[in-house]
PDBML (XML) file of the C-alpha atoms, coordinates in Angstrom:
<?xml version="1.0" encoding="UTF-8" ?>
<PDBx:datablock datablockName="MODEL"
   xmlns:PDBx="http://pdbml.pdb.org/schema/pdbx-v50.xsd"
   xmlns:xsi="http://www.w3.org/2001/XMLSchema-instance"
   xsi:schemaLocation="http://pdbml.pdb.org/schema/pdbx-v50.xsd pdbx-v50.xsd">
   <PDBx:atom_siteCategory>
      <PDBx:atom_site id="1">
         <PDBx:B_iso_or_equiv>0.00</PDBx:B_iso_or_equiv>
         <PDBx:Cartn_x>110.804</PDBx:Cartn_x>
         <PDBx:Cartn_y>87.091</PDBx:Cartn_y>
         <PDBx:Cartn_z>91.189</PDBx:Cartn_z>
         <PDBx:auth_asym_id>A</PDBx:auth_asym_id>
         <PDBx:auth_atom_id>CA</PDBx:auth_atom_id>
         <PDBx:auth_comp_id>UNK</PDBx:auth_comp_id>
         <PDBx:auth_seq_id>1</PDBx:auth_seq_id>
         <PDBx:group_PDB>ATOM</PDBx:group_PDB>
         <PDBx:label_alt_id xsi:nil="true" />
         <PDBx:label_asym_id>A</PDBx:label_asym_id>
         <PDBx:label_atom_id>CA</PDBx:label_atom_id>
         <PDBx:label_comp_id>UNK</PDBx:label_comp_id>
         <PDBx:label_entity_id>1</PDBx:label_entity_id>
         <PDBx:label_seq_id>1</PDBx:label_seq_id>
         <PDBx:occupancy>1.00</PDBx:occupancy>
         <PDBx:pdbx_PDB_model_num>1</PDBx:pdbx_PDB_model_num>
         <PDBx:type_symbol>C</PDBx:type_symbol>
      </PDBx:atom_site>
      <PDBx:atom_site id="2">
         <PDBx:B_iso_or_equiv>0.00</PDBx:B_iso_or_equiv>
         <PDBx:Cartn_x>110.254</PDBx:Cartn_x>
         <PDBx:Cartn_y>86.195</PDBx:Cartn_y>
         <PDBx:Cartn_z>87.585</PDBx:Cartn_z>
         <PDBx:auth_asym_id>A</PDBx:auth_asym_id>
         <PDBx:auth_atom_id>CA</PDBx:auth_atom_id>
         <PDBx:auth_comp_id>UNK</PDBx:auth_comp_id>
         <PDBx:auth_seq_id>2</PDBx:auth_seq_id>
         <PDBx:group_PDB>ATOM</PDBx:group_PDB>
         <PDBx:label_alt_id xsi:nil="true" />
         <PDBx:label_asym_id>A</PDBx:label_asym_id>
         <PDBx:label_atom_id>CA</PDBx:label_atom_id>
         <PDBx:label_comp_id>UNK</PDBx:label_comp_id>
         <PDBx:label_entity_id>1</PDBx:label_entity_id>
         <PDBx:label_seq_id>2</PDBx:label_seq_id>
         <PDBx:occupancy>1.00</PDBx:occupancy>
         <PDBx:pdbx_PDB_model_num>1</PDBx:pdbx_PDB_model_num>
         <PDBx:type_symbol>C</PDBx:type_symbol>
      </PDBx:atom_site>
      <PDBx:atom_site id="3">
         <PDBx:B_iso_or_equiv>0.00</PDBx:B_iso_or_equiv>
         <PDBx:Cartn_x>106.609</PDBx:Cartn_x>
         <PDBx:Cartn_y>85.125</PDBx:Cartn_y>
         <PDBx:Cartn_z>87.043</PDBx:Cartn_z>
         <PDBx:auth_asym_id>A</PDBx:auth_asym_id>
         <PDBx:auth_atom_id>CA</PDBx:auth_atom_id>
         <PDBx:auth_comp_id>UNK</PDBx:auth_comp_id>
         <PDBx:auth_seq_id>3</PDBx:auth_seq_id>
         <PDBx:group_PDB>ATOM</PDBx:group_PDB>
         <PDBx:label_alt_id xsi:nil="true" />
         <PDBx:label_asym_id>A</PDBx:label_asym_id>
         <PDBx:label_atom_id>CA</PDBx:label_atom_id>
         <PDBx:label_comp_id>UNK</PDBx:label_comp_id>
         <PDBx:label_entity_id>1</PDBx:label_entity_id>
         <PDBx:label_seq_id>3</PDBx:label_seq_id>
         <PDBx:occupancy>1.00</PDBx:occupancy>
         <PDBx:pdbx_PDB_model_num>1</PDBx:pdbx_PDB_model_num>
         <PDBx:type_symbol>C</PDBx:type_symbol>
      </PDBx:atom_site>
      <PDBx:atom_site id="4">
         <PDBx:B_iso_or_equiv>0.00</PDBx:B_iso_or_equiv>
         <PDBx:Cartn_x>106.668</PDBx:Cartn_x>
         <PDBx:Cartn_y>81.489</PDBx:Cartn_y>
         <PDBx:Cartn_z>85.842</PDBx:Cartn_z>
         <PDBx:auth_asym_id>A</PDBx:auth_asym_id>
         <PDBx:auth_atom_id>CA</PDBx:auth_atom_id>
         <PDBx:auth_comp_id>UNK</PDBx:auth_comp_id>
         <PDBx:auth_seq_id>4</PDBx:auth_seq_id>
         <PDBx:group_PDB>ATOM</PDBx:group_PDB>
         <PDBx:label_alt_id xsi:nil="true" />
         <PDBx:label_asym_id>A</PDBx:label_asym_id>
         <PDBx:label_atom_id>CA</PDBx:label_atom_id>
         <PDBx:label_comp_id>UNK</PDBx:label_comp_id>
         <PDBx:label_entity_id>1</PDBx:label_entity_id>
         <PDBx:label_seq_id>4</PDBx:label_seq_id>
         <PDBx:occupancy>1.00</PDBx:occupancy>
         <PDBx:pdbx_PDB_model_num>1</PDBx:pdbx_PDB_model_num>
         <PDBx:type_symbol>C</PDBx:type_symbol>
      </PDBx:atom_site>
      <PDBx:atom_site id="5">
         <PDBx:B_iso_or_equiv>0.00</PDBx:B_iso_or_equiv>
         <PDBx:Cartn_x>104.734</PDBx:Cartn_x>
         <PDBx:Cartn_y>78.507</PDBx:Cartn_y>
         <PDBx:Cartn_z>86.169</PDBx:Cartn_z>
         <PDBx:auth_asym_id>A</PDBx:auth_asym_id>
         <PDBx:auth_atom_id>CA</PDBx:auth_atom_id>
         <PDBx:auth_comp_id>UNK</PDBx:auth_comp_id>
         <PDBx:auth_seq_id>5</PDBx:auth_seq_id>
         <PDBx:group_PDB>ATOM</PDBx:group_PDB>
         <PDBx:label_alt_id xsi:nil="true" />
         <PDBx:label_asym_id>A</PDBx:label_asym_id>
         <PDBx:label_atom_id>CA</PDBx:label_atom_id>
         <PDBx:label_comp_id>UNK</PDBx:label_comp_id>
         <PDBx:label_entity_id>1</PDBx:label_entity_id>
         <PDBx:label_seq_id>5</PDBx:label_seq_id>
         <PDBx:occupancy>1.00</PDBx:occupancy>
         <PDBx:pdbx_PDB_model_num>1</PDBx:pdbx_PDB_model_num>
         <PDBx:type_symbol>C</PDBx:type_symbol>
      </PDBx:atom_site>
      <PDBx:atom_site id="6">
         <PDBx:B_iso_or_equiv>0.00</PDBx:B_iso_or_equiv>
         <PDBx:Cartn_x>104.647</PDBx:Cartn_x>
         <PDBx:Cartn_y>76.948</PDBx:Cartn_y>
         <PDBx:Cartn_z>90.452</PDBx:Cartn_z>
         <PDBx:auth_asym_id>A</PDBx:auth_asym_id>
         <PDBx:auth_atom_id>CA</PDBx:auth_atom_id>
         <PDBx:auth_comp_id>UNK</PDBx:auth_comp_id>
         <PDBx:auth_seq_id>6</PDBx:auth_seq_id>
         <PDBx:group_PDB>ATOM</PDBx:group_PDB>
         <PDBx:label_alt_id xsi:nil="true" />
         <PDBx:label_asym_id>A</PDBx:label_asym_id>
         <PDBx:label_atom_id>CA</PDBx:label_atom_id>
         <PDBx:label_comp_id>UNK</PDBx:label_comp_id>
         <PDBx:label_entity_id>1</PDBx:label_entity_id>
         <PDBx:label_seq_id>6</PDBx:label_seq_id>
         <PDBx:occupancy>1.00</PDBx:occupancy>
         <PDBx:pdbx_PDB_model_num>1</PDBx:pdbx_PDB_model_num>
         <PDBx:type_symbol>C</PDBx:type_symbol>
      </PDBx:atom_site>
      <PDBx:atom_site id="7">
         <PDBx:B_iso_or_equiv>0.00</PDBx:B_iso_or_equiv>
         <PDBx:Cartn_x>103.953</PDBx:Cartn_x>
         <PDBx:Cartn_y>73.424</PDBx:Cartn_y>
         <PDBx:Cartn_z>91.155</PDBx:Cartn_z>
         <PDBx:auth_asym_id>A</PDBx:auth_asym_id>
         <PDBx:auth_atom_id>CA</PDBx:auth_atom_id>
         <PDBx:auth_comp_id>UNK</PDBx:auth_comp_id>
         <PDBx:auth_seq_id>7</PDBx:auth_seq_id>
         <PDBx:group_PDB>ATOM</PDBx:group_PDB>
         <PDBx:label_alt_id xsi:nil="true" />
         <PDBx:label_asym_id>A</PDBx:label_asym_id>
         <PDBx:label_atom_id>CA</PDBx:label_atom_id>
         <PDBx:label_comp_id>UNK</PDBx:label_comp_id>
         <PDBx:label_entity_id>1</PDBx:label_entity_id>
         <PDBx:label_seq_id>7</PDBx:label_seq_id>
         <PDBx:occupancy>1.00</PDBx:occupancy>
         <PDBx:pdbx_PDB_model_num>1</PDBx:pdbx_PDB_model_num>
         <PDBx:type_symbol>C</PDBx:type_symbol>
      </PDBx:atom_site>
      <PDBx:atom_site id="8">
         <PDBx:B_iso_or_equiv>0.00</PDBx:B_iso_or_equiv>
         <PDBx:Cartn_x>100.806</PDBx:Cartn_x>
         <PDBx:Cartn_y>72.684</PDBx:Cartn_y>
         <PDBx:Cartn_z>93.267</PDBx:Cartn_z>
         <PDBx:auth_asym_id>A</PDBx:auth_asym_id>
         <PDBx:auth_atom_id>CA</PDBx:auth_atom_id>
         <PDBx:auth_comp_id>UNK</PDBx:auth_comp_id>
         <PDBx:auth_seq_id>8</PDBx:auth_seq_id>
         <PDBx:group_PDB>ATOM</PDBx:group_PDB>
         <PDBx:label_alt_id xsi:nil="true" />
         <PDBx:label_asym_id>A</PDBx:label_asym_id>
         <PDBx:label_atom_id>CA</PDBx:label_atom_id>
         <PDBx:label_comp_id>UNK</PDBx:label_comp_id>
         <PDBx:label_entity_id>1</PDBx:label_entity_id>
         <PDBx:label_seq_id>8</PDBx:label_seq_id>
         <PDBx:occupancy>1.00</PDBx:occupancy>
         <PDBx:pdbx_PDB_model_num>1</PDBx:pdbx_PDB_model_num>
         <PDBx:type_symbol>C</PDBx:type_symbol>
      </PDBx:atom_site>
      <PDBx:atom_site id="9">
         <PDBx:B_iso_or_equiv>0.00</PDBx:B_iso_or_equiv>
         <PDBx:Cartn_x>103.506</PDBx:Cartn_x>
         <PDBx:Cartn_y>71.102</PDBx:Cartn_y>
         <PDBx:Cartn_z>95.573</PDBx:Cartn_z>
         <PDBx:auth_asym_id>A</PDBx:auth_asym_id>
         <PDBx:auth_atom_id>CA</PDBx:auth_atom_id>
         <PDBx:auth_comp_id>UNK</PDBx:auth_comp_id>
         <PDBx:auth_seq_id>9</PDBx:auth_seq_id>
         <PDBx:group_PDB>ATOM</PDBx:group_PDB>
         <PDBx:label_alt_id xsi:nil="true" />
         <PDBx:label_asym_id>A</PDBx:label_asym_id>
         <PDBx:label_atom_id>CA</PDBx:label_atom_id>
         <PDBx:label_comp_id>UNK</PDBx:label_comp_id>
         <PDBx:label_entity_id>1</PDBx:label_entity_id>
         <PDBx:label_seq_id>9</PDBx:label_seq_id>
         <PDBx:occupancy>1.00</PDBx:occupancy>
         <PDBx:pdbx_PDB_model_num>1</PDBx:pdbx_PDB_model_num>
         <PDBx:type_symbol>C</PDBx:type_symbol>
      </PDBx:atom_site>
      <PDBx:atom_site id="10">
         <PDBx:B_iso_or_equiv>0.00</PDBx:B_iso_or_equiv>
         <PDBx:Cartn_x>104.708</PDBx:Cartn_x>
         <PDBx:Cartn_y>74.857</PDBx:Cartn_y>
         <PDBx:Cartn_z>96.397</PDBx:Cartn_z>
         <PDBx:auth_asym_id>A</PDBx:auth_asym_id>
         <PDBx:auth_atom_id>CA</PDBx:auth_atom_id>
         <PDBx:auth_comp_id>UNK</PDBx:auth_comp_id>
         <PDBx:auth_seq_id>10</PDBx:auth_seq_id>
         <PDBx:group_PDB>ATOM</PDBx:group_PDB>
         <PDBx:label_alt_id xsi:nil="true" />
         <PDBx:label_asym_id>A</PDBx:label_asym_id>
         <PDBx:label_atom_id>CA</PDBx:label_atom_id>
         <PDBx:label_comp_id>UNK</PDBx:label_comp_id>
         <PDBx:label_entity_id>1</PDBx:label_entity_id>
         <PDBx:label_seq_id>10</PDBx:label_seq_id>
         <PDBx:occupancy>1.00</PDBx:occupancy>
         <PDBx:pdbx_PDB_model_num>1</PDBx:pdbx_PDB_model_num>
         <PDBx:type_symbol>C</PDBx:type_symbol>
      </PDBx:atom_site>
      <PDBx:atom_site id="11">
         <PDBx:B_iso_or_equiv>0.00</PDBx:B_iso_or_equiv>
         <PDBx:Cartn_x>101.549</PDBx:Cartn_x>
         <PDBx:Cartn_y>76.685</PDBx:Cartn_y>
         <PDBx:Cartn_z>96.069</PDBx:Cartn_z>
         <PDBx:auth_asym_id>A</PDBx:auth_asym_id>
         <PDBx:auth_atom_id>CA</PDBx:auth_atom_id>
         <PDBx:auth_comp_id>UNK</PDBx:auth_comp_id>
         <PDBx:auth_seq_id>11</PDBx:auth_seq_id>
         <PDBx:group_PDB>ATOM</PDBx:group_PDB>
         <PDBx:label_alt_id xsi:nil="true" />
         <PDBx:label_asym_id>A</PDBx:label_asym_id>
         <PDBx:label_atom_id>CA</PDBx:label_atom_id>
         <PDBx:label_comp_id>UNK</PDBx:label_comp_id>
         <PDBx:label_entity_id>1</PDBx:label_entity_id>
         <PDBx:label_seq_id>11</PDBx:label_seq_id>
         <PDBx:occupancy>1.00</PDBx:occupancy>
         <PDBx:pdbx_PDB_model_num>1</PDBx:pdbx_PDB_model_num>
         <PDBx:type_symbol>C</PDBx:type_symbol>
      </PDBx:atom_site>
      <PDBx:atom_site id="12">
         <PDBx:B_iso_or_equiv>0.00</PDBx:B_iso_or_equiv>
         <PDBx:Cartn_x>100.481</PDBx:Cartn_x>
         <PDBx:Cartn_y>74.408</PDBx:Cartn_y>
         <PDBx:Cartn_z>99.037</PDBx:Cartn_z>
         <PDBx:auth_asym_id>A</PDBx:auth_asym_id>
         <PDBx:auth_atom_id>CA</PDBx:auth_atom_id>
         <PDBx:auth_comp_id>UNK</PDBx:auth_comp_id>
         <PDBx:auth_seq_id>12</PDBx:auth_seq_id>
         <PDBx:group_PDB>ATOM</PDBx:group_PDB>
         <PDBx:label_alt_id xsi:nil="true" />
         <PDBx:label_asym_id>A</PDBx:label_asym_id>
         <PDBx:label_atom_id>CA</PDBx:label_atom_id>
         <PDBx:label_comp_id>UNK</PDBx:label_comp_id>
         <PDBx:label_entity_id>1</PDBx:label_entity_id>
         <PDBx:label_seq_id>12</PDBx:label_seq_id>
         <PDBx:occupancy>1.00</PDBx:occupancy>
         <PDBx:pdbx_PDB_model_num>1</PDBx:pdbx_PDB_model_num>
         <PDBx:type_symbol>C</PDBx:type_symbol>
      </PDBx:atom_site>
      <PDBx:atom_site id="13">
         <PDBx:B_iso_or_equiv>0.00</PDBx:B_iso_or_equiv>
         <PDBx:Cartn_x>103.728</PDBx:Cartn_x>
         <PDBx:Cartn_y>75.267</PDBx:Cartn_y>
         <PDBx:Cartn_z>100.806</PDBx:Cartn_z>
         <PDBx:auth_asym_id>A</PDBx:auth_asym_id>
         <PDBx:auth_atom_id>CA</PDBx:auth_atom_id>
         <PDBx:auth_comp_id>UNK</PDBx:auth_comp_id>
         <PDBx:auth_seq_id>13</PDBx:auth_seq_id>
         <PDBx:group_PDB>ATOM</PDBx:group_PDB>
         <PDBx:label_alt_id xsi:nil="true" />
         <PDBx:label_asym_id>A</PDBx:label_asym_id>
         <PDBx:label_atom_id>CA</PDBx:label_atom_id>
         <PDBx:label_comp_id>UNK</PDBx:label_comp_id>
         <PDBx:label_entity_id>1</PDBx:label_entity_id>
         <PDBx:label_seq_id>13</PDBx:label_seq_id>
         <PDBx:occupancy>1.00</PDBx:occupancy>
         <PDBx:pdbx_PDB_model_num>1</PDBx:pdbx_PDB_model_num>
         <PDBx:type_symbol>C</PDBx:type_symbol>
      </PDBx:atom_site>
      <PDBx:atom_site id="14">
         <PDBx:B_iso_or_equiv>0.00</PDBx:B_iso_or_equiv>
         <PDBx:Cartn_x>103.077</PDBx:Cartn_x>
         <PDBx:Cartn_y>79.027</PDBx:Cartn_y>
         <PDBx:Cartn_z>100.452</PDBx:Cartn_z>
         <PDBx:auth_asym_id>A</PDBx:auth_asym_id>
         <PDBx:auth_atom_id>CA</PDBx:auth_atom_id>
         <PDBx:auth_comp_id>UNK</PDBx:auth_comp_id>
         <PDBx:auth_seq_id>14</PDBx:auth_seq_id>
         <PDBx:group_PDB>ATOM</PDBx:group_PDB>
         <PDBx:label_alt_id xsi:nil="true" />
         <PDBx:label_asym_id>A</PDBx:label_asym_id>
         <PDBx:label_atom_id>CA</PDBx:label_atom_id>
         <PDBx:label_comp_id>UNK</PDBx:label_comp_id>
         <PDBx:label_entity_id>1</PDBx:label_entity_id>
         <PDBx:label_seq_id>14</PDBx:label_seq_id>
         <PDBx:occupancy>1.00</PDBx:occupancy>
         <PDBx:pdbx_PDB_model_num>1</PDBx:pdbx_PDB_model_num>
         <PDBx:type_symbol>C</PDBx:type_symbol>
      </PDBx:atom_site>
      <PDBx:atom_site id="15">
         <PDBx:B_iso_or_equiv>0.00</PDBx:B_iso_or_equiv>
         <PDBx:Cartn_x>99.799</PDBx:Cartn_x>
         <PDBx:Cartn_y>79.940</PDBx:Cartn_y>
         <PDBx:Cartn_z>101.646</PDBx:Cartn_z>
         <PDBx:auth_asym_id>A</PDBx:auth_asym_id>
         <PDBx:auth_atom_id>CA</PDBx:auth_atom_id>
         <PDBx:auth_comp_id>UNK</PDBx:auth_comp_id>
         <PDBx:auth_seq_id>15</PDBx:auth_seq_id>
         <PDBx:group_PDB>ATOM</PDBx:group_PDB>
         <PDBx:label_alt_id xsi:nil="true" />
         <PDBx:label_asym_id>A</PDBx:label_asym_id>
         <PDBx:label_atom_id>CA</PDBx:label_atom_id>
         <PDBx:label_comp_id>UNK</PDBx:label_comp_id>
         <PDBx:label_entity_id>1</PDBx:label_entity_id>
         <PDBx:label_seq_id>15</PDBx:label_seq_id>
         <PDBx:occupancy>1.00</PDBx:occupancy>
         <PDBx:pdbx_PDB_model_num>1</PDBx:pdbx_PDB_model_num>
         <PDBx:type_symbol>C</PDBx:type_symbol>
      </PDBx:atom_site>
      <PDBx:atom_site id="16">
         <PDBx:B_iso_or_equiv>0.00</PDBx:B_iso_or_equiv>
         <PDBx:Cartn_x>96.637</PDBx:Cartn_x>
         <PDBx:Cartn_y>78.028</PDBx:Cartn_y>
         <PDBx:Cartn_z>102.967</PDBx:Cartn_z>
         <PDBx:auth_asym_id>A</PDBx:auth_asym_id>
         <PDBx:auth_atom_id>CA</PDBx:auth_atom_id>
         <PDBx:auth_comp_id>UNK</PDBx:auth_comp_id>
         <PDBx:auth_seq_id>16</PDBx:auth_seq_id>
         <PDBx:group_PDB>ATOM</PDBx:group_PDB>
         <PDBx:label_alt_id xsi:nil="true" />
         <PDBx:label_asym_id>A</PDBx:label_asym_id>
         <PDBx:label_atom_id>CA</PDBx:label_atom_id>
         <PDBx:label_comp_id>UNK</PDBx:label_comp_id>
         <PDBx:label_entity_id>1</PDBx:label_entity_id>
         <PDBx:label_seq_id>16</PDBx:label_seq_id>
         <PDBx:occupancy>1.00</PDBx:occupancy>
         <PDBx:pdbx_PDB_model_num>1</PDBx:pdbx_PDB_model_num>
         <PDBx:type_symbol>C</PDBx:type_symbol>
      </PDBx:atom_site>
      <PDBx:atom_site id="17">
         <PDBx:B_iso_or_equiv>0.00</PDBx:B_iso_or_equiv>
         <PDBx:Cartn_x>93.396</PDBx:Cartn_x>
         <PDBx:Cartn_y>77.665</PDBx:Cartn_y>
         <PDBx:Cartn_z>101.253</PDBx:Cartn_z>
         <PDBx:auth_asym_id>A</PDBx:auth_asym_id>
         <PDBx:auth_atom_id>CA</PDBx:auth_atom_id>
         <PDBx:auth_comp_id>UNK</PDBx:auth_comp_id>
         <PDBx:auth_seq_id>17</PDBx:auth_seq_id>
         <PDBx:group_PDB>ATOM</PDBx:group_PDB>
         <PDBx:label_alt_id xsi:nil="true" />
         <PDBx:label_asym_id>A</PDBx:label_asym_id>
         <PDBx:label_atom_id>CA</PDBx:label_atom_id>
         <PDBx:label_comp_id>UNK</PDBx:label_comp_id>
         <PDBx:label_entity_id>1</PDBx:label_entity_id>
         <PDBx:label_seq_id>17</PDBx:label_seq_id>
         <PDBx:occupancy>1.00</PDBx:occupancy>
         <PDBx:pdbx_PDB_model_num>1</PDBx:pdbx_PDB_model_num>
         <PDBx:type_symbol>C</PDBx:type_symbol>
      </PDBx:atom_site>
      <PDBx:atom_site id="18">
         <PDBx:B_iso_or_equiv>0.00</PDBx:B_iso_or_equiv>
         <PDBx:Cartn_x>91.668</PDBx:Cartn_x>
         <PDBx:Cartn_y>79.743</PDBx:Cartn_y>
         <PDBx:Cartn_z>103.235</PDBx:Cartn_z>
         <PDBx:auth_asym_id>A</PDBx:auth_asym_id>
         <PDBx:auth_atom_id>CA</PDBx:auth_atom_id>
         <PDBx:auth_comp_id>UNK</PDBx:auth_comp_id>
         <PDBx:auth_seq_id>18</PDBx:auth_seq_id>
         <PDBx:group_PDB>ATOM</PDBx:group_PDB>
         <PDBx:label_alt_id xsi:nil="true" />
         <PDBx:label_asym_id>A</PDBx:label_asym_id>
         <PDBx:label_atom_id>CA</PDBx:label_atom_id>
         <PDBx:label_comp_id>UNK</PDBx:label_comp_id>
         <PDBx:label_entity_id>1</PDBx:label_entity_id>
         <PDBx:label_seq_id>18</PDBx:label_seq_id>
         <PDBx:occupancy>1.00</PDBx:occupancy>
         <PDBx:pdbx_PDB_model_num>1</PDBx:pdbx_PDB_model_num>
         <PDBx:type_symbol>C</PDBx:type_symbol>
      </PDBx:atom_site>
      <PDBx:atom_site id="19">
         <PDBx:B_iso_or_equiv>0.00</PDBx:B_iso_or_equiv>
         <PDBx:Cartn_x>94.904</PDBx:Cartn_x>
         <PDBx:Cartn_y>82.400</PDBx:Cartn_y>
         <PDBx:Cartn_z>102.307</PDBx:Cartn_z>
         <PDBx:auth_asym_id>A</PDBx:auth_asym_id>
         <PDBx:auth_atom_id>CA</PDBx:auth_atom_id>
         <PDBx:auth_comp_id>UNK</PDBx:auth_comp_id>
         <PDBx:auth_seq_id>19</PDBx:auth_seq_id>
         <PDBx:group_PDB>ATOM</PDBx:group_PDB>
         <PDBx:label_alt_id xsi:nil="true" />
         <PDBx:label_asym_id>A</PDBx:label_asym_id>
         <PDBx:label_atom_id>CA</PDBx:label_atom_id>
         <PDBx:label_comp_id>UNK</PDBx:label_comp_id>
         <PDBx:label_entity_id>1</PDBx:label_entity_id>
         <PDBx:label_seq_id>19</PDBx:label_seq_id>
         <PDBx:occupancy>1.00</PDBx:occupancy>
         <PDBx:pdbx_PDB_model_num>1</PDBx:pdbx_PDB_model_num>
         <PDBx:type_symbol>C</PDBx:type_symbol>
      </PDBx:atom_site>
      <PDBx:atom_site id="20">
         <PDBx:B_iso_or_equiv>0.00</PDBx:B_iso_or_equiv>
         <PDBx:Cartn_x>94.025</PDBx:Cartn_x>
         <PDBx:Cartn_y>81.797</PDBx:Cartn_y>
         <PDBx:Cartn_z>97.914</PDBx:Cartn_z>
         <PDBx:auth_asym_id>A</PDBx:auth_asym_id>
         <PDBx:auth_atom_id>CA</PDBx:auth_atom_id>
         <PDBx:auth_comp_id>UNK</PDBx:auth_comp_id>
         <PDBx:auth_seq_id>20</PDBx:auth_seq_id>
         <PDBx:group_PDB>ATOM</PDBx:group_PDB>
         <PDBx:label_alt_id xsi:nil="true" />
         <PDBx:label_asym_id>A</PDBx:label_asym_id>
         <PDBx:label_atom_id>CA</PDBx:label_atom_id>
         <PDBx:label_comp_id>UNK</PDBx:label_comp_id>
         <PDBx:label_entity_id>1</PDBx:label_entity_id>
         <PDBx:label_seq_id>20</PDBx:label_seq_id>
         <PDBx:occupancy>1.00</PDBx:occupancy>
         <PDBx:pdbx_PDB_model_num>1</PDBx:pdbx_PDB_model_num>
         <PDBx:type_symbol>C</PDBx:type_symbol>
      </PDBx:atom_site>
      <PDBx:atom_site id="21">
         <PDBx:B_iso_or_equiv>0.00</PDBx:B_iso_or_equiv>
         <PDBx:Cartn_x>90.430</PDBx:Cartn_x>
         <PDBx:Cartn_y>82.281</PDBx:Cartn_y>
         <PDBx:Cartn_z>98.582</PDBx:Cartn_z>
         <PDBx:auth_asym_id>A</PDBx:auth_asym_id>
         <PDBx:auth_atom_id>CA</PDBx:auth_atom_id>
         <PDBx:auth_comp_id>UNK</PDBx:auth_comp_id>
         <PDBx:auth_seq_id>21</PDBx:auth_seq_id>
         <PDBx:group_PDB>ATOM</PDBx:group_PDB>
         <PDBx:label_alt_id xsi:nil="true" />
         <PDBx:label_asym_id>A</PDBx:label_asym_id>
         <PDBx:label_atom_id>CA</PDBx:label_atom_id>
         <PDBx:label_comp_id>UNK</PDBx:label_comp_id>
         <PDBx:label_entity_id>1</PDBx:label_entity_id>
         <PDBx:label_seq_id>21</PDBx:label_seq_id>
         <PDBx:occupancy>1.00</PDBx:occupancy>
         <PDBx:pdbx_PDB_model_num>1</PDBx:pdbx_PDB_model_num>
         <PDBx:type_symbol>C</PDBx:type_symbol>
      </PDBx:atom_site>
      <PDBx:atom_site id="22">
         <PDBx:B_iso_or_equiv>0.00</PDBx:B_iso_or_equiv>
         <PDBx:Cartn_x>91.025</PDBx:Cartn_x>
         <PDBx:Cartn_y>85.882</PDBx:Cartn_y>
         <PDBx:Cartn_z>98.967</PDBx:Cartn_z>
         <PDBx:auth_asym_id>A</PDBx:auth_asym_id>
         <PDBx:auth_atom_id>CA</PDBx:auth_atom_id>
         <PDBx:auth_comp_id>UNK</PDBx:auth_comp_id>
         <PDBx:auth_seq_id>22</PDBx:auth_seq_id>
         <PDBx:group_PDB>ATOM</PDBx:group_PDB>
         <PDBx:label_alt_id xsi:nil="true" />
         <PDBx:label_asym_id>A</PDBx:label_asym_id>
         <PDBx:label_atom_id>CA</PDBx:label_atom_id>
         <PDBx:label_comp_id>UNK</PDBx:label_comp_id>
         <PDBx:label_entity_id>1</PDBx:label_entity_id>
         <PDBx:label_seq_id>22</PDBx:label_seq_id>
         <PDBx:occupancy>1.00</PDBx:occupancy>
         <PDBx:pdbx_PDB_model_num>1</PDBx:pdbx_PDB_model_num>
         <PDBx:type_symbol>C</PDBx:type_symbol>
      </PDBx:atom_site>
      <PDBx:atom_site id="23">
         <PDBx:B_iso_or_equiv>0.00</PDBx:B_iso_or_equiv>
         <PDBx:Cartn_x>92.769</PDBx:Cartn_x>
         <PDBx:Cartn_y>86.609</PDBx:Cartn_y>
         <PDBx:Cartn_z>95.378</PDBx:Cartn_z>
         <PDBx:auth_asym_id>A</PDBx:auth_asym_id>
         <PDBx:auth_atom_id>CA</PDBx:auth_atom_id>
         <PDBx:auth_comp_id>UNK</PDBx:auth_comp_id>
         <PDBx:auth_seq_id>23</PDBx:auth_seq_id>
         <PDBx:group_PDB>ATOM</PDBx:group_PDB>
         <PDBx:label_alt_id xsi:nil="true" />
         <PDBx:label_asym_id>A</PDBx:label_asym_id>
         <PDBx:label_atom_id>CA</PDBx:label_atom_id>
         <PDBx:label_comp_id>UNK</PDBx:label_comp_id>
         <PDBx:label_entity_id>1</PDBx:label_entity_id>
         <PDBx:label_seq_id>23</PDBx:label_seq_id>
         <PDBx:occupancy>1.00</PDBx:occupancy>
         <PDBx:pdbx_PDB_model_num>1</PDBx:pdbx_PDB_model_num>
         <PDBx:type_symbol>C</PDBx:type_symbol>
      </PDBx:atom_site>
      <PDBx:atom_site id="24">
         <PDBx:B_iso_or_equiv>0.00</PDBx:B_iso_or_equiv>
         <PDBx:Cartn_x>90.261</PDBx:Cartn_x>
         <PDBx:Cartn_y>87.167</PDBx:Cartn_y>
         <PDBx:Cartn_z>92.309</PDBx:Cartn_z>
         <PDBx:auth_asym_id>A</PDBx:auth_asym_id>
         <PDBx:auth_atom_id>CA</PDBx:auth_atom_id>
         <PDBx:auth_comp_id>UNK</PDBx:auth_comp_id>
         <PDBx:auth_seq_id>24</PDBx:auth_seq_id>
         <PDBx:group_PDB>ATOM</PDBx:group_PDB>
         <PDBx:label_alt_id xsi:nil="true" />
         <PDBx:label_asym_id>A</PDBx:label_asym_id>
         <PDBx:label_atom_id>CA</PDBx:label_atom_id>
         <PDBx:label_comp_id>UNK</PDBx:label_comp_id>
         <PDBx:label_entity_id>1</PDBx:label_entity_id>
         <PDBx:label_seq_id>24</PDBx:label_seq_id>
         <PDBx:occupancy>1.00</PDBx:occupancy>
         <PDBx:pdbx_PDB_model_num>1</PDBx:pdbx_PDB_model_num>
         <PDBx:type_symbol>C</PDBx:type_symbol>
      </PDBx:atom_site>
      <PDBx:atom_site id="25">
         <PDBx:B_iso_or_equiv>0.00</PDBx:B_iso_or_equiv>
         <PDBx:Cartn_x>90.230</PDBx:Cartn_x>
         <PDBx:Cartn_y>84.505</PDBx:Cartn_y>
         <PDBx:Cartn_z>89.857</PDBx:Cartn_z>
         <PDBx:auth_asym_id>A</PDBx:auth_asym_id>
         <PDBx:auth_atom_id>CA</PDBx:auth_atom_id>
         <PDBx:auth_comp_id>UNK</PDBx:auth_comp_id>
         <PDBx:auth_seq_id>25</PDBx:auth_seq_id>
         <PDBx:group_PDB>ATOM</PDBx:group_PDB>
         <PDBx:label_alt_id xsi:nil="true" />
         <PDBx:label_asym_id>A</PDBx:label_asym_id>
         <PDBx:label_atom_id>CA</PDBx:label_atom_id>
         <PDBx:label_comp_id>UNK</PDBx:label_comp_id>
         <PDBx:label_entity_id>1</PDBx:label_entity_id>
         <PDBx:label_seq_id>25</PDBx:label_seq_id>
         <PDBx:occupancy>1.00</PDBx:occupancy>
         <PDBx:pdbx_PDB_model_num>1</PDBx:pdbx_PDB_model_num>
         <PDBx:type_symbol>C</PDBx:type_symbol>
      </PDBx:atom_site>
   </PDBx:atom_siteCategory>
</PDBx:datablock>
C-alpha cells in the first residue's frame, strides 16, 4: 500500500480500539 492519509471513517472499519491501543504513539 502507499502510505497516505485514512479517514477516521476507515480507521474505525479496520481495527478496534482496544486493537490501536497496542501501536506506540
Amino acid at each position: 500500500e502507499a502510505i497516505r492519509p485514512a479517514s477516521p471513517g476507515l480507521r474505525r472499519r479496520t481495527a478496534a480500539e482496544n486493537e490501536w491501543a497496542l501501536l506506540p504513539d
